[in-house]
PDB file of N, CA and C in Angstrom:
ATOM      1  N   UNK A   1       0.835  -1.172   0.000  1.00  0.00           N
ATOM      2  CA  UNK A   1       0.000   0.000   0.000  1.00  0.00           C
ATOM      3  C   UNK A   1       0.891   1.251   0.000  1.00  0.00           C
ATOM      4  N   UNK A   2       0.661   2.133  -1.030  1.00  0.00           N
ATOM      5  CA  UNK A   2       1.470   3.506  -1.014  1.00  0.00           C
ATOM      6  C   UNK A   2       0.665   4.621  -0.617  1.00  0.00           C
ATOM      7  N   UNK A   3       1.043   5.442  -0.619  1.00  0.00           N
ATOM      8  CA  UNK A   3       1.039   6.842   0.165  1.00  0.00           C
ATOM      9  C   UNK A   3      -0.587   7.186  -0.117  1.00  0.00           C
ATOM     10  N   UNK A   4      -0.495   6.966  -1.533  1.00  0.00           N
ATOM     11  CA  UNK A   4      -1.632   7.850  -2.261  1.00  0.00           C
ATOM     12  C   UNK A   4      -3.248   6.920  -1.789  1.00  0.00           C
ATOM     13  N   UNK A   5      -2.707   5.095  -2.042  1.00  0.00           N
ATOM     14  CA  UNK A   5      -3.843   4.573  -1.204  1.00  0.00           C
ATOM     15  C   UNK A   5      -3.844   5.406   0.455  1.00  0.00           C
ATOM     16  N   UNK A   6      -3.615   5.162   1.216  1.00  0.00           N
ATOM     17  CA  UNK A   6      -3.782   5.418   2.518  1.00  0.00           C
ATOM     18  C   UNK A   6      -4.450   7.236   2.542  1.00  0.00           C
ATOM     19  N   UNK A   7      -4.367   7.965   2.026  1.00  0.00           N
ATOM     20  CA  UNK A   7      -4.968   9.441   1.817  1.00  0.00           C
ATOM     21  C   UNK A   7      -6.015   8.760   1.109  1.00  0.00           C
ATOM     22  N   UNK A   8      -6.788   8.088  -0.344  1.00  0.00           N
ATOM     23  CA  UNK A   8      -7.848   8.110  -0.536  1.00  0.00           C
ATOM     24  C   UNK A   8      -8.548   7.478   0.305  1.00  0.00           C
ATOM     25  N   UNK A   9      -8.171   6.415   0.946  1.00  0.00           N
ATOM     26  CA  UNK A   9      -8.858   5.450   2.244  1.00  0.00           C
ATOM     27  C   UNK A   9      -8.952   6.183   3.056  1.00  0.00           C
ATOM     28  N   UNK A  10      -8.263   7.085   3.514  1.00  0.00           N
ATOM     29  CA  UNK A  10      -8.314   8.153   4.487  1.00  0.00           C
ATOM     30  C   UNK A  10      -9.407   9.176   3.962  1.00  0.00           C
ATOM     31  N   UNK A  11      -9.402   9.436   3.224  1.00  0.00           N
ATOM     32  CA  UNK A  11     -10.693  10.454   2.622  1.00  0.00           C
ATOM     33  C   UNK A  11     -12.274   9.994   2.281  1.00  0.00           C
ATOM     34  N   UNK A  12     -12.134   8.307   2.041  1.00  0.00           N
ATOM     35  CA  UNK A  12     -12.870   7.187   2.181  1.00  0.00           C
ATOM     36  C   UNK A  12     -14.012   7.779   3.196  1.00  0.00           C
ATOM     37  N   UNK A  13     -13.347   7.277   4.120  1.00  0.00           N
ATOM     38  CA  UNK A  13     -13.426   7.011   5.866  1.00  0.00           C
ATOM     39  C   UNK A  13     -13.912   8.695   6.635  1.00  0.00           C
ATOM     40  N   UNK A  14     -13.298   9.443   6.065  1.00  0.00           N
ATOM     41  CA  UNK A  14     -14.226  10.858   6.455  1.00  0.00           C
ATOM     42  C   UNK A  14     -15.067  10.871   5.748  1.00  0.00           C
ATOM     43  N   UNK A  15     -15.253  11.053   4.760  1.00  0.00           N
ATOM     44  CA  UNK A  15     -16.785  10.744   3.468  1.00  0.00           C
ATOM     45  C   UNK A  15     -17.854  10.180   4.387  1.00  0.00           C
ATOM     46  N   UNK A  16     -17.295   9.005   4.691  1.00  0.00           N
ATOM     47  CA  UNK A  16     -18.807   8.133   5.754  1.00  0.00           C
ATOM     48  C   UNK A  16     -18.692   8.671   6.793  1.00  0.00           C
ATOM     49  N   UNK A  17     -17.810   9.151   7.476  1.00  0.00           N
ATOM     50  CA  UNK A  17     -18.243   9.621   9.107  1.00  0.00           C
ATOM     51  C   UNK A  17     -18.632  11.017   8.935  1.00  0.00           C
ATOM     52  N   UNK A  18     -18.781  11.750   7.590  1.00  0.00           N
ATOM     53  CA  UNK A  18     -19.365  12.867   7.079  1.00  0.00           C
ATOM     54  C   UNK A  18     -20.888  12.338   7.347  1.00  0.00           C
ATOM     55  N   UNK A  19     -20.900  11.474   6.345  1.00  0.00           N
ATOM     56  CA  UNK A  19     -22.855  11.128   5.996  1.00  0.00           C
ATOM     57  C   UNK A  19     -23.228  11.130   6.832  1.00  0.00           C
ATOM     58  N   UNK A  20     -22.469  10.238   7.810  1.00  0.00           N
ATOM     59  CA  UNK A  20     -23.318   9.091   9.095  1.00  0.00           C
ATOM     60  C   UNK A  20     -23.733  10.601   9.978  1.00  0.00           C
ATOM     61  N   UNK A  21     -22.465  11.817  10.257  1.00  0.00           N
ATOM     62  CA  UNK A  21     -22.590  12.775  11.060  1.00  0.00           C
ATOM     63  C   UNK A  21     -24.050  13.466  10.619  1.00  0.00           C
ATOM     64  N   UNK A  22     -24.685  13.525   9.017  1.00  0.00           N
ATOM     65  CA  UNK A  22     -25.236  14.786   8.796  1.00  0.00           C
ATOM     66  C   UNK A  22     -26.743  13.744   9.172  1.00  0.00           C
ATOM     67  N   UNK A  23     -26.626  12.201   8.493  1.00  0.00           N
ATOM     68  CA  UNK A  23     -27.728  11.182   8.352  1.00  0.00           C
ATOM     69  C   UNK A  23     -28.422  11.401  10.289  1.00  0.00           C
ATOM     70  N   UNK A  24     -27.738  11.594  11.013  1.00  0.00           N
ATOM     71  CA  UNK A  24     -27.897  11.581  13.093  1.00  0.00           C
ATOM     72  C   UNK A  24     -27.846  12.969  12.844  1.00  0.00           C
ATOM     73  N   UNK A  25     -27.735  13.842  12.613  1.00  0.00           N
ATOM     74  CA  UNK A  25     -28.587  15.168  12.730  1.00  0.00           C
ATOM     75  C   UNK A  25     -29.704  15.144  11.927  1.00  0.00           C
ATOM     76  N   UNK A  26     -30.252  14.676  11.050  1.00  0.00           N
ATOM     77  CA  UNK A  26     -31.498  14.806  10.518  1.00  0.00           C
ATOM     78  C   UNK A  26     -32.218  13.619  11.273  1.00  0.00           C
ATOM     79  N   UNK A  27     -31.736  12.747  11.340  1.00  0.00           N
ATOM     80  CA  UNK A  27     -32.694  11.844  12.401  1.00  0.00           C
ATOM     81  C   UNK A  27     -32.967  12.186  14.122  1.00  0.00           C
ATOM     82  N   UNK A  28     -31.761  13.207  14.293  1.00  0.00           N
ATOM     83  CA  UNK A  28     -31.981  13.496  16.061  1.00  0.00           C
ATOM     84  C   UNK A  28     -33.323  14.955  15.937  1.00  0.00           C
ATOM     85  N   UNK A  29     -33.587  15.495  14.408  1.00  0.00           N
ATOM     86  CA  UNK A  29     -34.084  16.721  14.217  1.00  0.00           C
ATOM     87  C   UNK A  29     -35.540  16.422  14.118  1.00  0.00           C
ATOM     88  N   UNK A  30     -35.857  14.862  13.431  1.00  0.00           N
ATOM     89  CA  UNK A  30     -36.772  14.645  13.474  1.00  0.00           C
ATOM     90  C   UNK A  30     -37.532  13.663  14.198  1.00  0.00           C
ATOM     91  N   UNK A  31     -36.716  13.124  15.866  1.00  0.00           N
ATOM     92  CA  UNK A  31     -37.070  12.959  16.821  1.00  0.00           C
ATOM     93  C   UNK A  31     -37.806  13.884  17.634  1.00  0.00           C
ATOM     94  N   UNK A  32     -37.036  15.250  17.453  1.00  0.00           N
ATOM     95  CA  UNK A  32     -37.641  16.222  18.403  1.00  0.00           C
ATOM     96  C   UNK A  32     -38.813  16.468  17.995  1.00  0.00           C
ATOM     97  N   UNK A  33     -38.757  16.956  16.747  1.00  0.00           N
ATOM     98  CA  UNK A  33     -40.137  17.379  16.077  1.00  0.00           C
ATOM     99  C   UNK A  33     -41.390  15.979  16.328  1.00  0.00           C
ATOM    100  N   UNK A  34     -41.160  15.137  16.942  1.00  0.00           N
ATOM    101  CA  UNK A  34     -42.495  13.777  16.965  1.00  0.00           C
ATOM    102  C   UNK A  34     -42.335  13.658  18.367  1.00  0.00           C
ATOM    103  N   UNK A  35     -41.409  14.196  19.272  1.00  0.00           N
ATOM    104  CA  UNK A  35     -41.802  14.245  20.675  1.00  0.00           C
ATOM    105  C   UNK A  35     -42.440  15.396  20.933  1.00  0.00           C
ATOM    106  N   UNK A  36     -42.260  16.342  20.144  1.00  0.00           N
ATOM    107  CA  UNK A  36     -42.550  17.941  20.924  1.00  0.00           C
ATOM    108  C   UNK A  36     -43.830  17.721  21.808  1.00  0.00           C
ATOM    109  N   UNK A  37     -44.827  17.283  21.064  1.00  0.00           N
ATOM    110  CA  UNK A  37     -46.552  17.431  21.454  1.00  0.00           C
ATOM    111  C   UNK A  37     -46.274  16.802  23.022  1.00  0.00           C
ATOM    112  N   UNK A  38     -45.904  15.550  22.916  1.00  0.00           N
ATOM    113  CA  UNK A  38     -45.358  14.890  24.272  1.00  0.00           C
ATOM    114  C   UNK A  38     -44.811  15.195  25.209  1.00  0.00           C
ATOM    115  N   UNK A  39     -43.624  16.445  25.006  1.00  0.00           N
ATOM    116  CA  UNK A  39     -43.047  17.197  25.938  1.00  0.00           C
ATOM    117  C   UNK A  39     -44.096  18.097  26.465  1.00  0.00           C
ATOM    118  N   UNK A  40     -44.931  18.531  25.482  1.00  0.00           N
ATOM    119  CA  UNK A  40     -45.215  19.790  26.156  1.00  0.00           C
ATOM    120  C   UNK A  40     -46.832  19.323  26.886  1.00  0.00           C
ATOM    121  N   UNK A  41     -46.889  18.116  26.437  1.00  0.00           N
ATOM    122  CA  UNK A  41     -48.446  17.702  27.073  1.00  0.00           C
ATOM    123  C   UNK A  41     -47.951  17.235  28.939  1.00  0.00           C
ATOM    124  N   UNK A  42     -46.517  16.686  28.841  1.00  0.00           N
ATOM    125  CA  UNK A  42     -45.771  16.276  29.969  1.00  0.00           C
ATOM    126  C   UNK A  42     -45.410  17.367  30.829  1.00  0.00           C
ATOM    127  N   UNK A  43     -44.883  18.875  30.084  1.00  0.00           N
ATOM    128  CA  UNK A  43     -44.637  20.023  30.929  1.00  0.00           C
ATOM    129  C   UNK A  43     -46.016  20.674  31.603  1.00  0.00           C
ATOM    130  N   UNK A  44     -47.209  20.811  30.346  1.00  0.00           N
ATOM    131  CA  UNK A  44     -48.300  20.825  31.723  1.00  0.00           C
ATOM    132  C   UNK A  44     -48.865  19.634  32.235  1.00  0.00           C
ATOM    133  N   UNK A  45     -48.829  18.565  32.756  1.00  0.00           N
ATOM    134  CA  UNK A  45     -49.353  18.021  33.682  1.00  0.00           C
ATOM    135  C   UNK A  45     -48.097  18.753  34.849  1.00  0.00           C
ATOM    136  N   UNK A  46     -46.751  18.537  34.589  1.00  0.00           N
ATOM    137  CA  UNK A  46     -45.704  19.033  35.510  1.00  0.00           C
ATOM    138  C   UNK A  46     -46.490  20.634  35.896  1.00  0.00           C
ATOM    139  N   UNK A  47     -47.042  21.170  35.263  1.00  0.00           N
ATOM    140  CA  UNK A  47     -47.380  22.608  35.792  1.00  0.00           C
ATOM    141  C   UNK A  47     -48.643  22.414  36.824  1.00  0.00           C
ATOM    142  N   UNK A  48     -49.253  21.469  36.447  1.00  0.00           N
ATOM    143  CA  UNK A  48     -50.726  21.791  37.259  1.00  0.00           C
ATOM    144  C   UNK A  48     -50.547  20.539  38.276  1.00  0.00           C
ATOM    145  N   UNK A  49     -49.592  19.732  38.147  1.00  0.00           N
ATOM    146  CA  UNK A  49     -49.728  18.991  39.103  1.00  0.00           C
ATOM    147  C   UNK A  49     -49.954  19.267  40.594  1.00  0.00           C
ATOM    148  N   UNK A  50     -48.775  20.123  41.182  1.00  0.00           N
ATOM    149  CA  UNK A  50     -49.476  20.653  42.500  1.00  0.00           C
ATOM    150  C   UNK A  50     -51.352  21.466  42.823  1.00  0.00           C
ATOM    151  N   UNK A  51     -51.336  21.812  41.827  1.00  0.00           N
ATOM    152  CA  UNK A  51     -53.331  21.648  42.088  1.00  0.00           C
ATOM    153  C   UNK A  51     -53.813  20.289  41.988  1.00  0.00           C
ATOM    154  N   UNK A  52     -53.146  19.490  41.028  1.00  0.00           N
ATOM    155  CA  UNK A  52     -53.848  18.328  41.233  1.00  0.00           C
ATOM    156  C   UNK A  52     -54.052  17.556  42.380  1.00  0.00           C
ATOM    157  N   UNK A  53     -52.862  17.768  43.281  1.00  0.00           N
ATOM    158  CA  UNK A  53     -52.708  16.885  44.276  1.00  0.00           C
ATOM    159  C   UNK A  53     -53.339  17.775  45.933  1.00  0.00           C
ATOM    160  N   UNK A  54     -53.303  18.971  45.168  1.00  0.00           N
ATOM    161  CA  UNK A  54     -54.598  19.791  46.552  1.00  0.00           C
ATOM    162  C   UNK A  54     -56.096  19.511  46.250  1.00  0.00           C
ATOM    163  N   UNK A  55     -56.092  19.032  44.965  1.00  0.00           N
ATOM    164  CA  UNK A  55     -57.875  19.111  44.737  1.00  0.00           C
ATOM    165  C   UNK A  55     -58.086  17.847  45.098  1.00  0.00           C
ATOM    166  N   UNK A  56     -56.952  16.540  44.918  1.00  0.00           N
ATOM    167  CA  UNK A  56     -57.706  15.447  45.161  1.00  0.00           C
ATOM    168  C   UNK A  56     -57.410  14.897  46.464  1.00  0.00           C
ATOM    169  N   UNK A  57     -56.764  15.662  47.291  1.00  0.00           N
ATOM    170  CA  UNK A  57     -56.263  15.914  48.828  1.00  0.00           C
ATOM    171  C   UNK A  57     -58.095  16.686  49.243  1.00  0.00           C
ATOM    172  N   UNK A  58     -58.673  17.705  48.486  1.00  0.00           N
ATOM    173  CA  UNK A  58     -59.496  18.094  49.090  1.00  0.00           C
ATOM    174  C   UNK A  58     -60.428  17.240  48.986  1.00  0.00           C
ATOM    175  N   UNK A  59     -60.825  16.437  47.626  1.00  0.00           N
ATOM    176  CA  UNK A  59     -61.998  15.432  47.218  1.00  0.00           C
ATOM    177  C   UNK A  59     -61.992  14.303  48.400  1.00  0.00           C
ATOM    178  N   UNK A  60     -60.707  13.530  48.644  1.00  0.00           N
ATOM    179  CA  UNK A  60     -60.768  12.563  49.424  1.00  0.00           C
ATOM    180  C   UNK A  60     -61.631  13.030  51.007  1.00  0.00           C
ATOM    181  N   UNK A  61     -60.927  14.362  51.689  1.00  0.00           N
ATOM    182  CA  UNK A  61     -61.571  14.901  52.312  1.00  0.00           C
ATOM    183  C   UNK A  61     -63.017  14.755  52.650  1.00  0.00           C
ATOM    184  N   UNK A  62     -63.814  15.872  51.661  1.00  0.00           N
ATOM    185  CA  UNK A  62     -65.396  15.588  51.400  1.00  0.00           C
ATOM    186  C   UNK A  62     -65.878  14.302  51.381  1.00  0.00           C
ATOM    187  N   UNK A  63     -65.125  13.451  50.527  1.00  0.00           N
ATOM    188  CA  UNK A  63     -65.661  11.832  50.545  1.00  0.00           C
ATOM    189  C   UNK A  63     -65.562  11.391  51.838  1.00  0.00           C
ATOM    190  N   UNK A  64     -64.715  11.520  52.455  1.00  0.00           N
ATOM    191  CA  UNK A  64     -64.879  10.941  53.860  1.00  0.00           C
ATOM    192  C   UNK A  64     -65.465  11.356  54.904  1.00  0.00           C
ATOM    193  N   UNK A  65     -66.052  12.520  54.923  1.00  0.00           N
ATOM    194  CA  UNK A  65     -67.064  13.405  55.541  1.00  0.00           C
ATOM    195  C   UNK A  65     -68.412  12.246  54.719  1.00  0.00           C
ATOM    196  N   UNK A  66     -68.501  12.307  53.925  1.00  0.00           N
ATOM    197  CA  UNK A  66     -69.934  12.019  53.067  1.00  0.00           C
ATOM    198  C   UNK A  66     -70.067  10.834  52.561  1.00  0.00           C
ATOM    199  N   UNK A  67     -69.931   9.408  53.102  1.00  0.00           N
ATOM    200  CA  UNK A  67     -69.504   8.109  53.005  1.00  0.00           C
ATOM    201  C   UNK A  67     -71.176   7.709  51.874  1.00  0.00           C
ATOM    202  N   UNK A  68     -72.049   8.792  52.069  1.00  0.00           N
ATOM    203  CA  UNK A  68     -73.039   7.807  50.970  1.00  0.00           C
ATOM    204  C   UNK A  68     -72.561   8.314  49.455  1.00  0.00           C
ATOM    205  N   UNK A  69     -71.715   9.462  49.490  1.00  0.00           N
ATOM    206  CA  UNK A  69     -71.626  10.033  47.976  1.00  0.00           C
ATOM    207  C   UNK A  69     -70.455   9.061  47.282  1.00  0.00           C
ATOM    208  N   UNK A  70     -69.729   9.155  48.635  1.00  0.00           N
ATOM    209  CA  UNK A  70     -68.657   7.908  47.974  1.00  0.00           C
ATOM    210  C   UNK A  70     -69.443   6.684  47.283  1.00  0.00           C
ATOM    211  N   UNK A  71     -70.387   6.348  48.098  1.00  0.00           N
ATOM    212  CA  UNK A  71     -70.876   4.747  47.326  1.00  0.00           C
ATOM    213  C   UNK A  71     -71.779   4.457  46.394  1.00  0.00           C
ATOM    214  N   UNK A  72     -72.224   6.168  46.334  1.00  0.00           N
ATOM    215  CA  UNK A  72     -72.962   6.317  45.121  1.00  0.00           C
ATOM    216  C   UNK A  72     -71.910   6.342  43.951  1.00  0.00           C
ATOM    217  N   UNK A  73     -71.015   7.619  43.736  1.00  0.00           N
ATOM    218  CA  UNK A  73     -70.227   7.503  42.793  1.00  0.00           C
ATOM    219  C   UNK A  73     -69.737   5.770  42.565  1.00  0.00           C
ATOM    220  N   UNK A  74     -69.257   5.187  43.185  1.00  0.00           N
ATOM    221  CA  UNK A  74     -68.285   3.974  43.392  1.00  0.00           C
ATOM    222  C   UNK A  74     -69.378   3.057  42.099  1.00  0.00           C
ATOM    223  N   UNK A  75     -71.161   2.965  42.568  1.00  0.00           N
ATOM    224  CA  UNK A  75     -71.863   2.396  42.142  1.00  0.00           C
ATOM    225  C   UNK A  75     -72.066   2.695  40.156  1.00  0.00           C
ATOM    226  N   UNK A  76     -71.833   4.134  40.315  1.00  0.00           N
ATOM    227  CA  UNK A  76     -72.162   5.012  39.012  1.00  0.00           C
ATOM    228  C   UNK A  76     -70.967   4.389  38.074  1.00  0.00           C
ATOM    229  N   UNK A  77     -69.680   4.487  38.416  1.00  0.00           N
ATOM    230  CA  UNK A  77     -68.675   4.298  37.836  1.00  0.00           C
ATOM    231  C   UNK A  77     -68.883   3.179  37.332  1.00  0.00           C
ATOM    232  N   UNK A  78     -68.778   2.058  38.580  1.00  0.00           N
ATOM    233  CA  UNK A  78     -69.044   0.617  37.833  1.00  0.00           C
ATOM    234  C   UNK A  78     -69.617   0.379  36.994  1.00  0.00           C
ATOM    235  N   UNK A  79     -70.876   1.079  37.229  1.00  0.00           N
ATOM    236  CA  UNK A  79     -72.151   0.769  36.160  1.00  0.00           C
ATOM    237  C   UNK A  79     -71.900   1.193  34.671  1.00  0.00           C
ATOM    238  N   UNK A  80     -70.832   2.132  34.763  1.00  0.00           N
ATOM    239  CA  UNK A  80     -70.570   3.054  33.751  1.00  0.00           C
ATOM    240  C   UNK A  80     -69.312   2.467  33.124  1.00  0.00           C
ATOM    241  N   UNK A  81     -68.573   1.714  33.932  1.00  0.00           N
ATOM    242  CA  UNK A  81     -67.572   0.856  33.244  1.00  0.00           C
ATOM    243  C   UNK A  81     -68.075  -0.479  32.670  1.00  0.00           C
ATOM    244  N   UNK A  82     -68.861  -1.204  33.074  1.00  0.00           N
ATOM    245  CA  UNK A  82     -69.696  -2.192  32.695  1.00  0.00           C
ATOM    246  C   UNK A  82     -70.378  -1.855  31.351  1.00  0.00           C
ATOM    247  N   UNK A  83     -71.072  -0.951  31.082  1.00  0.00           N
ATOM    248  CA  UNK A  83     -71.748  -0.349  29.795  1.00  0.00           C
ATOM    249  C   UNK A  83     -70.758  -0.530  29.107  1.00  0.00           C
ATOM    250  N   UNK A  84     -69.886  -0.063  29.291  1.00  0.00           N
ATOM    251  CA  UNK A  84     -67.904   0.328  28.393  1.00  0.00           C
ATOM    252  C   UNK A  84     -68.117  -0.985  27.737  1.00  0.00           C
ATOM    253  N   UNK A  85     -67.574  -1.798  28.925  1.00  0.00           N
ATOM    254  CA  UNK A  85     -67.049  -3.356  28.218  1.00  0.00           C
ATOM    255  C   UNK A  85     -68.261  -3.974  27.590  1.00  0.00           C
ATOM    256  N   UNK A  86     -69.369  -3.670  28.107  1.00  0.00           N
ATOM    257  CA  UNK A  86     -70.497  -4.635  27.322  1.00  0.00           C
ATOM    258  C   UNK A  86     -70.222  -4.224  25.978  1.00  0.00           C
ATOM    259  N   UNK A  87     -70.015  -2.821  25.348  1.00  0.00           N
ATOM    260  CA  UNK A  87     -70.240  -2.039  24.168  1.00  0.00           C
ATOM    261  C   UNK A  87     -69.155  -2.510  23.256  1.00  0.00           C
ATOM    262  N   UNK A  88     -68.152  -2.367  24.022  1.00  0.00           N
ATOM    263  CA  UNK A  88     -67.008  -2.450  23.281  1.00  0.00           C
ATOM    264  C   UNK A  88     -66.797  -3.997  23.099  1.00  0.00           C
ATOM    265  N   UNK A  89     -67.217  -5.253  23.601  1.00  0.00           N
ATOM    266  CA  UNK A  89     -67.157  -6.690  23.083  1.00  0.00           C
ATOM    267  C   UNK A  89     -68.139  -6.806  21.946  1.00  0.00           C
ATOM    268  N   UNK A  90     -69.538  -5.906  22.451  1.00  0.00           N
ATOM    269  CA  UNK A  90     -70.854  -6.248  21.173  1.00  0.00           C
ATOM    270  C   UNK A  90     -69.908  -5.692  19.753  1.00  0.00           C
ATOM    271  N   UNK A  91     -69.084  -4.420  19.930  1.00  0.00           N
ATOM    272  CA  UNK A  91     -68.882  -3.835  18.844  1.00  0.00           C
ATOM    273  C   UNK A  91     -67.312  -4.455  18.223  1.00  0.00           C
ATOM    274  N   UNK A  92     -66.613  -5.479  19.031  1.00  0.00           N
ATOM    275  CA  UNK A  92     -65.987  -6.506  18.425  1.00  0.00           C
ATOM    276  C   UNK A  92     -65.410  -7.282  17.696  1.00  0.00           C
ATOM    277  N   UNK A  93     -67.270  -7.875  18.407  1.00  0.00           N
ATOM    278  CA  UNK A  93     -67.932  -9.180  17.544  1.00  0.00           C
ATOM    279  C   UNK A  93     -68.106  -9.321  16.251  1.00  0.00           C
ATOM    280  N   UNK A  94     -68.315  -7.095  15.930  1.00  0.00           N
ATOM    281  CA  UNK A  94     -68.908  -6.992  14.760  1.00  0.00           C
ATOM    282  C   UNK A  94     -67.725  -7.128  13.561  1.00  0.00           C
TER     283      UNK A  94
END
C-alpha cells in the first residue's frame, strides 16, 4: 500500500463519518419534532400537578365526611364501566 492509497482510504473514511454525522442530525431533528406534542403535554401536567394533588387531597376529604356520595359515585362508575365493556365486546364481535 502507497502513500496515495492510505490518503484516498483516508478520505474514504471521512466521506462516511461525514454522511453518518449529517444522516444523526437529521434523524436526532426529526425525533424532536415527533416528541414535541409529548413534551409539552408532559410540561403541563408538571405545571398543574401541585393543584392536582390539593384538589384530590381536598376530594378525598369531602368523601370521607360524606360516606353515601362515595358509594354512590363507586356504584355510578361501575355501572358506567360495565356499559364500556359490554359495548365495546358487542362492537368486536362486529
Amino acid at each position: 500500500m502507497n502513500l496515495y492509497d492510505d490518503k484516498n482510504h483516508n478520505n474514504q473514511l471521512l466521506c462516511t463519518i461525514q454522511q453518518q454525522r449529517i444522516k444523526l442530525a437529521t434523524e436526532c431533528n426529526e425525533l424532536i419534532t415527533a416528541c414535541k406534542k409529548y413534551e409539552h403535554l408532559f410540561y403541563q401536567l408538571l405545571k398543574i400537578r401541585y393543584t392536582l394533588i390539593i384538589l384530590s387531597s381536598m376530594i378525598t376529604i369531602f368523601l370521607v365526611r360524606h360516606p353515601r356520595l362515595l358509594i354512590r359515585l363507586s356504584k355510578k362508575s361501575f355501572a358506567i364501566w360495565k356499559i364500556y365493556k359490554t359495548a365495546r365486546n358487542f362492537l368486536m364481535k362486529k
